[in-house]
PDB file of N, CA and C in Angstrom:
ATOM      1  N   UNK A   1     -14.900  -4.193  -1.877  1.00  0.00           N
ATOM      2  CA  UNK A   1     -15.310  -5.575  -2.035  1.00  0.00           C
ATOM      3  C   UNK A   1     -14.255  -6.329  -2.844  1.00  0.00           C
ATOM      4  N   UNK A   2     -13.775  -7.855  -2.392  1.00  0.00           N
ATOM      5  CA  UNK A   2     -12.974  -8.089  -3.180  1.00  0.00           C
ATOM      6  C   UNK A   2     -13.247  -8.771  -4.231  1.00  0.00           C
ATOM      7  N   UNK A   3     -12.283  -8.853  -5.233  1.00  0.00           N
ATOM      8  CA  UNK A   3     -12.851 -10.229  -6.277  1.00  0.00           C
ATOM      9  C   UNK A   3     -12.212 -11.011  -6.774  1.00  0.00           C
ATOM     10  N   UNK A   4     -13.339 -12.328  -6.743  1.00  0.00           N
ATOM     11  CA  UNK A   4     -12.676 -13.686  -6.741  1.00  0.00           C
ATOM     12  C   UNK A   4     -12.608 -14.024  -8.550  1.00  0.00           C
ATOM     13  N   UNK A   5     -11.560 -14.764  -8.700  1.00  0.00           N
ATOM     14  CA  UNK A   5     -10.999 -15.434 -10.094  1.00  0.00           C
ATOM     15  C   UNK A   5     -10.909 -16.380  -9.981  1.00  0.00           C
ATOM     16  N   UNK A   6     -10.859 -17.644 -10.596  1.00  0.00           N
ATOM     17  CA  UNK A   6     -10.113 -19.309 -10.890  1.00  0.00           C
ATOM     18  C   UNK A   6      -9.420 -19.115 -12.251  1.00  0.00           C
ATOM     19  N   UNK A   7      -8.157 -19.089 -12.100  1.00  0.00           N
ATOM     20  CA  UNK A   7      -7.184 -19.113 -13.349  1.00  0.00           C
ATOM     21  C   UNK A   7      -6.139 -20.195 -13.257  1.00  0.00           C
ATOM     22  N   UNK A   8      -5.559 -21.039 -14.369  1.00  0.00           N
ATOM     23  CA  UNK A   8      -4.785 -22.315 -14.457  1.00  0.00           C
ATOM     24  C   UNK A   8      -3.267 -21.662 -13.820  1.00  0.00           C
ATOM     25  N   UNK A   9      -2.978 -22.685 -13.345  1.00  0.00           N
ATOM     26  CA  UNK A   9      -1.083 -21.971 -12.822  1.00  0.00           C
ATOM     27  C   UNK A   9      -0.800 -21.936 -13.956  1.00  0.00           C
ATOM     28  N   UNK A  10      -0.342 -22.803 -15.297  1.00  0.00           N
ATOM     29  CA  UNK A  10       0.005 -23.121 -16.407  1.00  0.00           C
ATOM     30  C   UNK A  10      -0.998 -23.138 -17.400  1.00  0.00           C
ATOM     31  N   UNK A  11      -1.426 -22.562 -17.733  1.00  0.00           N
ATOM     32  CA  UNK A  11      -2.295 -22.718 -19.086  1.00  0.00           C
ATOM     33  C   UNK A  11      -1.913 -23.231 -20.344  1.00  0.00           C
ATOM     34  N   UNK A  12      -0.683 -23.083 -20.381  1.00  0.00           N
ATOM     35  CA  UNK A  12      -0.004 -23.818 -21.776  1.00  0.00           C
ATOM     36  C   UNK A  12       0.719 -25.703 -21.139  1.00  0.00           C
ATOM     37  N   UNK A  13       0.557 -25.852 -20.416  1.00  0.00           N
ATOM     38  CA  UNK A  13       1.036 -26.989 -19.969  1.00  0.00           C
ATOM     39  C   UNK A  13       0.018 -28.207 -21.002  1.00  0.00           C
ATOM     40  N   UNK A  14       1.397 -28.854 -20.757  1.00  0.00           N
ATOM     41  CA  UNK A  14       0.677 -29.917 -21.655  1.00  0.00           C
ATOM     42  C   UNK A  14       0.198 -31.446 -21.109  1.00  0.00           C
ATOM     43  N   UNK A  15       0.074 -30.933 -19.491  1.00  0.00           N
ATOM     44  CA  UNK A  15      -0.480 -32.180 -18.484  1.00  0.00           C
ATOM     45  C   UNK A  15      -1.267 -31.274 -17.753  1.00  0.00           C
ATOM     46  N   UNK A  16      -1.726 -32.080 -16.832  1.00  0.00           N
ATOM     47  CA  UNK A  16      -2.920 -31.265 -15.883  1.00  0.00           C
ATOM     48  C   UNK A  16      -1.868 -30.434 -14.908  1.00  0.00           C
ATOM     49  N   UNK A  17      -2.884 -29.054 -14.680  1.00  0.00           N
ATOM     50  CA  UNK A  17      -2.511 -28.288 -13.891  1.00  0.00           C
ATOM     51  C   UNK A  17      -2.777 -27.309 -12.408  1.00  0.00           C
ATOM     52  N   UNK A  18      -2.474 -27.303 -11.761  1.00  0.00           N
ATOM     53  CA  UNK A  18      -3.410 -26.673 -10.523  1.00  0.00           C
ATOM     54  C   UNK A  18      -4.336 -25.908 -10.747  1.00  0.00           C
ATOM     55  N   UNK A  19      -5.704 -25.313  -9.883  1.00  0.00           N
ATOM     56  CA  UNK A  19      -6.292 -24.056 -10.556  1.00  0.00           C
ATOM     57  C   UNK A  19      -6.123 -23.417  -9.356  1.00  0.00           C
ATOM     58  N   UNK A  20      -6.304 -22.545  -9.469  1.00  0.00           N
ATOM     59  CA  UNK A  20      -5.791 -21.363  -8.577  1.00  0.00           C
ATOM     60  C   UNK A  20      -7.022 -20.312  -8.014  1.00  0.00           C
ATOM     61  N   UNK A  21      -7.449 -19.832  -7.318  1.00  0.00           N
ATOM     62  CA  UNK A  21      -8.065 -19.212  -6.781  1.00  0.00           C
ATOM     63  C   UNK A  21      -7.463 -17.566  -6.265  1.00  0.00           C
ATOM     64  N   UNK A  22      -7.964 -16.605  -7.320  1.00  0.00           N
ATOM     65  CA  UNK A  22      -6.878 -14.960  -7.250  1.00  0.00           C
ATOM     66  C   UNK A  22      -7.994 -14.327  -6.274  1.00  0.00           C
ATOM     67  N   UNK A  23      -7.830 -13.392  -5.266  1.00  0.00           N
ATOM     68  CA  UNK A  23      -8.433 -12.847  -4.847  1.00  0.00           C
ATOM     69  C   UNK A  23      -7.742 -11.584  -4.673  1.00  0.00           C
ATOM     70  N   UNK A  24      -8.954 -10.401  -5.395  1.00  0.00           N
ATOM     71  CA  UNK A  24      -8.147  -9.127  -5.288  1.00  0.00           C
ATOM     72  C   UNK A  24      -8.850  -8.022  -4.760  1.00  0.00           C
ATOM     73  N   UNK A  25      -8.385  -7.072  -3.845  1.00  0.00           N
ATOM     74  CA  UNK A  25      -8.800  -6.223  -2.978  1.00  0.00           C
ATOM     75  C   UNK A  25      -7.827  -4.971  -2.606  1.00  0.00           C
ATOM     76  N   UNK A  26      -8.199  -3.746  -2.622  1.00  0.00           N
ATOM     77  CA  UNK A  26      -7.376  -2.707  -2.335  1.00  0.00           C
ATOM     78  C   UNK A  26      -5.992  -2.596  -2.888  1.00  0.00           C
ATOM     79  N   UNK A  27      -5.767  -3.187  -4.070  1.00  0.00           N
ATOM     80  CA  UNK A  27      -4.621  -3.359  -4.730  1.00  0.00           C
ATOM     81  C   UNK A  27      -3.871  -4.222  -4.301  1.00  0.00           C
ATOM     82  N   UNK A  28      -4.484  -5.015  -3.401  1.00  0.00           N
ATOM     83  CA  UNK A  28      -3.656  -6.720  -2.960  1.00  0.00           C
ATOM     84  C   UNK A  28      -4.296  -7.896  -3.840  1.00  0.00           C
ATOM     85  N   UNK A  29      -3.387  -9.066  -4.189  1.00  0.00           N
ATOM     86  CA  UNK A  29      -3.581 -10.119  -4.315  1.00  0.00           C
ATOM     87  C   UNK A  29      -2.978 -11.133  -3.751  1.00  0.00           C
ATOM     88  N   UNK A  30      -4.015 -12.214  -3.179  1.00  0.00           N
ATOM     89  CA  UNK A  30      -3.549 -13.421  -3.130  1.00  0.00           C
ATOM     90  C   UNK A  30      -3.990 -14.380  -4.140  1.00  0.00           C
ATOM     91  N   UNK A  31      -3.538 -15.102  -4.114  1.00  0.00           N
ATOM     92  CA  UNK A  31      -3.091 -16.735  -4.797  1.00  0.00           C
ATOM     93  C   UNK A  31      -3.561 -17.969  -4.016  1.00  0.00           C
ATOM     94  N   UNK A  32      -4.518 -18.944  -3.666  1.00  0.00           N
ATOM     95  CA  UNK A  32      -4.692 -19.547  -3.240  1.00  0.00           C
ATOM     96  C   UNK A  32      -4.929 -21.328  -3.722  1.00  0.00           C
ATOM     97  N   UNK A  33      -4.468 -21.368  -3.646  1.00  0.00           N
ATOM     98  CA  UNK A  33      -4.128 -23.362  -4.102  1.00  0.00           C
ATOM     99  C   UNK A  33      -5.045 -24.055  -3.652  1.00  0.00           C
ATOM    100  N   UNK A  34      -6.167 -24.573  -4.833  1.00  0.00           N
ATOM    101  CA  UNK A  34      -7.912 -25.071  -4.651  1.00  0.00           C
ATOM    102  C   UNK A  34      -7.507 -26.479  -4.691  1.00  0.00           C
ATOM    103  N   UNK A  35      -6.327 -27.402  -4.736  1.00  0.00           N
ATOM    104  CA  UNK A  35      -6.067 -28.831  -4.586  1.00  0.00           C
ATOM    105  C   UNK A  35      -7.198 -29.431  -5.742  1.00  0.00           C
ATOM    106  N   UNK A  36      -7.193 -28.549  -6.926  1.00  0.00           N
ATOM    107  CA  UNK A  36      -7.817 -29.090  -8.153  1.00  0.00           C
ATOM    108  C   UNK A  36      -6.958 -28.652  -9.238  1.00  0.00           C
ATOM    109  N   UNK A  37      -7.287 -29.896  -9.755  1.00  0.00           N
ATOM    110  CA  UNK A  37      -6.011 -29.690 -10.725  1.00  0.00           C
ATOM    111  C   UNK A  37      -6.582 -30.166 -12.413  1.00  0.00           C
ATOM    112  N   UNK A  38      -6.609 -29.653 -13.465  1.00  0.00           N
ATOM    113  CA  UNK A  38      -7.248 -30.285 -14.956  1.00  0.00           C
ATOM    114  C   UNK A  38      -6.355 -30.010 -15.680  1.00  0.00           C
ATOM    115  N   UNK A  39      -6.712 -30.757 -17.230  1.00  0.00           N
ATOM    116  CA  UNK A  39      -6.077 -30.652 -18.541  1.00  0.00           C
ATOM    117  C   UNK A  39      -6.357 -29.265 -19.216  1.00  0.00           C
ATOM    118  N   UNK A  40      -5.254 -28.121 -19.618  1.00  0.00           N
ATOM    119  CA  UNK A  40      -5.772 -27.334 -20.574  1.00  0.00           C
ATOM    120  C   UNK A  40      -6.630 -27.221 -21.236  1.00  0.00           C
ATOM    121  N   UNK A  41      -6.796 -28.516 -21.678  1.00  0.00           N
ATOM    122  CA  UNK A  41      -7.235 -28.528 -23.150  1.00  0.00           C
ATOM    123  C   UNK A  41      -9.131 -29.052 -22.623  1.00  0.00           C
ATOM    124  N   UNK A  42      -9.321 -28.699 -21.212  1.00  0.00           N
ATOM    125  CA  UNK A  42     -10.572 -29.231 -20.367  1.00  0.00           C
ATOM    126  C   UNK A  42     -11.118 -27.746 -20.257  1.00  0.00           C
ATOM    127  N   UNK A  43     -10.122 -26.549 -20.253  1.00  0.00           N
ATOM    128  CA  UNK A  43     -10.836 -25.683 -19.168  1.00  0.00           C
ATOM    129  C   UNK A  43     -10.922 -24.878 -20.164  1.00  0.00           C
ATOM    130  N   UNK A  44     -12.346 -24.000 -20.045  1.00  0.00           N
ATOM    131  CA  UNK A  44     -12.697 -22.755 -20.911  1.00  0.00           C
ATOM    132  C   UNK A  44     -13.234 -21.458 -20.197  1.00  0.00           C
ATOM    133  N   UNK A  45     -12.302 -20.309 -20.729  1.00  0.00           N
ATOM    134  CA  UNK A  45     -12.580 -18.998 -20.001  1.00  0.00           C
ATOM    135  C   UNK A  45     -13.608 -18.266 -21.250  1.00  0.00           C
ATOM    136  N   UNK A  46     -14.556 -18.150 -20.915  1.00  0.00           N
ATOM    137  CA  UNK A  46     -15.415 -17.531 -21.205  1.00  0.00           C
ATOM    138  C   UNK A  46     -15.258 -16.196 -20.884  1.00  0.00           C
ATOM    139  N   UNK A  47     -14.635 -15.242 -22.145  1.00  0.00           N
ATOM    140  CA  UNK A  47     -14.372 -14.104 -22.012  1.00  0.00           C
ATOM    141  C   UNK A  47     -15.964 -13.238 -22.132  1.00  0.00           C
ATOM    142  N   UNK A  48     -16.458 -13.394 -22.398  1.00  0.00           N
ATOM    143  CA  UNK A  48     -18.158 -12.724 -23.032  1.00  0.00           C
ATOM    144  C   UNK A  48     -19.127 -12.716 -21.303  1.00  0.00           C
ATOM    145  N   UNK A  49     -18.348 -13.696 -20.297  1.00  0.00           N
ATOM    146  CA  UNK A  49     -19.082 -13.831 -19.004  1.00  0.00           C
ATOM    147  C   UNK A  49     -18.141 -12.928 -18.191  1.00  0.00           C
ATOM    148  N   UNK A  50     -18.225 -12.252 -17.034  1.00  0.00           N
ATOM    149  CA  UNK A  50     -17.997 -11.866 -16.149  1.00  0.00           C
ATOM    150  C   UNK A  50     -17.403 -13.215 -15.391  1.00  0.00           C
ATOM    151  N   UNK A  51     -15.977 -13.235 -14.548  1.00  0.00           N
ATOM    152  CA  UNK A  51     -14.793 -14.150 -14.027  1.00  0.00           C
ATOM    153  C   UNK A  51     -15.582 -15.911 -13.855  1.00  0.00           C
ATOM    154  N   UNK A  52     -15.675 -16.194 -15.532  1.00  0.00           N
ATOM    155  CA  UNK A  52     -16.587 -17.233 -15.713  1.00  0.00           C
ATOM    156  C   UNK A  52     -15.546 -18.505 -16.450  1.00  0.00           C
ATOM    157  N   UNK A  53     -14.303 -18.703 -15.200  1.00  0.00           N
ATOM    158  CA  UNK A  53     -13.614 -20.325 -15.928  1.00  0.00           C
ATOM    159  C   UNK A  53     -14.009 -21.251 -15.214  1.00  0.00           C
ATOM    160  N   UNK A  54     -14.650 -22.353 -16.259  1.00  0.00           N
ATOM    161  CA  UNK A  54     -14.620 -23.510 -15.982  1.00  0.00           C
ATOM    162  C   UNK A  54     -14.694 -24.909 -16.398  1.00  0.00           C
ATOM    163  N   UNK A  55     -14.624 -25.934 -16.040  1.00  0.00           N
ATOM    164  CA  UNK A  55     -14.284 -27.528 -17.134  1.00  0.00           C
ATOM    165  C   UNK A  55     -15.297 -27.464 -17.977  1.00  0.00           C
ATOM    166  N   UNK A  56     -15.043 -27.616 -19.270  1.00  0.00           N
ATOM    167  CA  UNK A  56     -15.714 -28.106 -20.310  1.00  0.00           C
ATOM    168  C   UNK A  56     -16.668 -28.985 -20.232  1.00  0.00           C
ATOM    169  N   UNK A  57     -17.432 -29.086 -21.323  1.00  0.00           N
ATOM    170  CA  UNK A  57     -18.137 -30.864 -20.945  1.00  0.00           C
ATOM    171  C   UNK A  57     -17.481 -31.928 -21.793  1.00  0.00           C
ATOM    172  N   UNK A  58     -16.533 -31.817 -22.073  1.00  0.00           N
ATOM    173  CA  UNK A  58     -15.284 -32.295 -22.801  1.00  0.00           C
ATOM    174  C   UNK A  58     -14.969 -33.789 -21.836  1.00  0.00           C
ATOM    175  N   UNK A  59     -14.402 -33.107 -20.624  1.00  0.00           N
ATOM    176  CA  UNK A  59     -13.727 -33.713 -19.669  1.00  0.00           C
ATOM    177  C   UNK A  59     -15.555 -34.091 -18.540  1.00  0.00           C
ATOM    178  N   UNK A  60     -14.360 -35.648 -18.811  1.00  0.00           N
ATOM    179  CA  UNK A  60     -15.885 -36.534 -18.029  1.00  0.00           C
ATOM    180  C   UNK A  60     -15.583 -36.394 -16.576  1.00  0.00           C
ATOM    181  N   UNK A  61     -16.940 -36.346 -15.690  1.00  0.00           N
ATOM    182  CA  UNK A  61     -17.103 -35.415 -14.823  1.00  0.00           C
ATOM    183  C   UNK A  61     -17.249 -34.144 -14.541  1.00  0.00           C
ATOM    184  N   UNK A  62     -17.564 -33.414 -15.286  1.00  0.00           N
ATOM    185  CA  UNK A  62     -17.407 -31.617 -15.243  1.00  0.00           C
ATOM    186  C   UNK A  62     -18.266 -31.312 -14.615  1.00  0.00           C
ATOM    187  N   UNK A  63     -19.585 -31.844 -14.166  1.00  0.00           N
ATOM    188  CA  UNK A  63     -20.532 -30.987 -13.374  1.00  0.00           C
ATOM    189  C   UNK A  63     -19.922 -31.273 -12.330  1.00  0.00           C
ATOM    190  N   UNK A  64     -19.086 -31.880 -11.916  1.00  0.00           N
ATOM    191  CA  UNK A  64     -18.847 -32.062 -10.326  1.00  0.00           C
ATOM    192  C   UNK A  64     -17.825 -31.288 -10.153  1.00  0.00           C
ATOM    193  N   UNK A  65     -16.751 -31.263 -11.139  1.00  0.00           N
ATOM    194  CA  UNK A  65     -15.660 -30.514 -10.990  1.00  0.00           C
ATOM    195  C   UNK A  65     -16.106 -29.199 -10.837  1.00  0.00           C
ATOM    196  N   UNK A  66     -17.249 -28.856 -11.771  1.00  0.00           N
ATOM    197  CA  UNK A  66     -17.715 -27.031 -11.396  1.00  0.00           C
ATOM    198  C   UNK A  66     -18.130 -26.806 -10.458  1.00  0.00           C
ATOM    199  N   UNK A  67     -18.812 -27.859 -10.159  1.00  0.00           N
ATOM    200  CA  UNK A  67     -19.322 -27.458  -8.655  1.00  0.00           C
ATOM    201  C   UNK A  67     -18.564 -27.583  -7.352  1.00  0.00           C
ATOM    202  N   UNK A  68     -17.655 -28.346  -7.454  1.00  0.00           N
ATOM    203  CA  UNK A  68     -16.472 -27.925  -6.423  1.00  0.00           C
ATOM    204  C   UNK A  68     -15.834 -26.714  -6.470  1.00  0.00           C
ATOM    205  N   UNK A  69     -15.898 -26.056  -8.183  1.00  0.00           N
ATOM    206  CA  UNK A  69     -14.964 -24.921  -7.708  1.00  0.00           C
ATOM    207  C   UNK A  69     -16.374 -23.957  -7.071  1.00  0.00           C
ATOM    208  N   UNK A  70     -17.220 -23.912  -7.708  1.00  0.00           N
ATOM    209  CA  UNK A  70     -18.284 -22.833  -7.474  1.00  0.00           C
ATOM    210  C   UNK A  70     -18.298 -22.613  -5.675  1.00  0.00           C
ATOM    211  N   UNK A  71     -17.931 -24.005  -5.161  1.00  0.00           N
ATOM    212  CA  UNK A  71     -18.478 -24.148  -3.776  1.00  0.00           C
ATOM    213  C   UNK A  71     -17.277 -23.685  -3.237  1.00  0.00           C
ATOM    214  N   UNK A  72     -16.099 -23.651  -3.613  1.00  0.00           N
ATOM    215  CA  UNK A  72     -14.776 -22.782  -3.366  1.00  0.00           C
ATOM    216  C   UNK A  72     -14.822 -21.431  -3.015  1.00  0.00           C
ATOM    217  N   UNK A  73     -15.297 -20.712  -4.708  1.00  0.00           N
ATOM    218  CA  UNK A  73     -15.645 -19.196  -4.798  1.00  0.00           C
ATOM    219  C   UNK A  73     -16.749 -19.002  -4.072  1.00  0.00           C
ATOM    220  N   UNK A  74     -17.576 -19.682  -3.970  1.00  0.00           N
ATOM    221  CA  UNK A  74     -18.513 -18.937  -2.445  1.00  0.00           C
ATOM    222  C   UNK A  74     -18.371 -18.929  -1.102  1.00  0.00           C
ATOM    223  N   UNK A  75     -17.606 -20.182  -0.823  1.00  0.00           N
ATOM    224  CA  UNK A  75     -16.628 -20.002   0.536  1.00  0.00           C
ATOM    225  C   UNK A  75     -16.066 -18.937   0.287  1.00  0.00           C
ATOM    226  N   UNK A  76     -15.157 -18.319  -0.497  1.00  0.00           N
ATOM    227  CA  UNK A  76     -13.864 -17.514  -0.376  1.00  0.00           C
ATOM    228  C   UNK A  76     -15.030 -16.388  -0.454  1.00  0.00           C
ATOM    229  N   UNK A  77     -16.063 -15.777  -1.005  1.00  0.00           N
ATOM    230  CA  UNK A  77     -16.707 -15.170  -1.164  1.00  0.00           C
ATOM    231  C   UNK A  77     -17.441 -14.485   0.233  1.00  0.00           C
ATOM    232  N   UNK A  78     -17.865 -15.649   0.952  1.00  0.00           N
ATOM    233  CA  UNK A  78     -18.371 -15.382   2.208  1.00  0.00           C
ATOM    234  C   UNK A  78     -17.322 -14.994   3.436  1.00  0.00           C
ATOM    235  N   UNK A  79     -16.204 -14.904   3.295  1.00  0.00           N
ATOM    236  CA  UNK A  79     -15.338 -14.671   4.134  1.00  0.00           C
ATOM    237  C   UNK A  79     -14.789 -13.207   4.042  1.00  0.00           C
ATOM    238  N   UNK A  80     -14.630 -12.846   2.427  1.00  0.00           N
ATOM    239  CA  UNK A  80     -14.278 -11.710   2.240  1.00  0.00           C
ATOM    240  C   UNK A  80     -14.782 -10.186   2.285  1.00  0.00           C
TER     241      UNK A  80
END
């Protein structure tokens, strides 16, 4: 089974940055480019959750932004 990630291209960047979509399986990864893009200083990886990054409530709009990615990782989810 494979498994899905959302990790920043740049995490130290100091403008907004792509997020990325890792998918890993049988010792392969791809990289996939989610055409979403935020501020560092927006996104929080919740190490204590199981592959749990996402916008803060910092950054205005975040329920929508999560839910675009969520609706990402379950596309990519249902395919794999």
């Amino acid at each position: 089974m494979a498994k899905v990630n959302l990790n920043l291209k740049n995490p130290k960047s100091s403008k907004p940055t792509p997020v990325n979509l890792i998918v890993r399986w049988n010792k392969q990864r791809l990289v996939i480019y989610t055409r979403e893009s935020i501020h560092p200083k927006y996104w929080q990886s919740d190490k204590t959750k199981k592959n749990y990054q996402r916008a803060n409530k910092k950054l205005e709009g975040y329920p929508e932004f999560n839910r675009r990615l969520d609706n990402i990782v379950s596309a990519s989810k249902k395919t794999t």
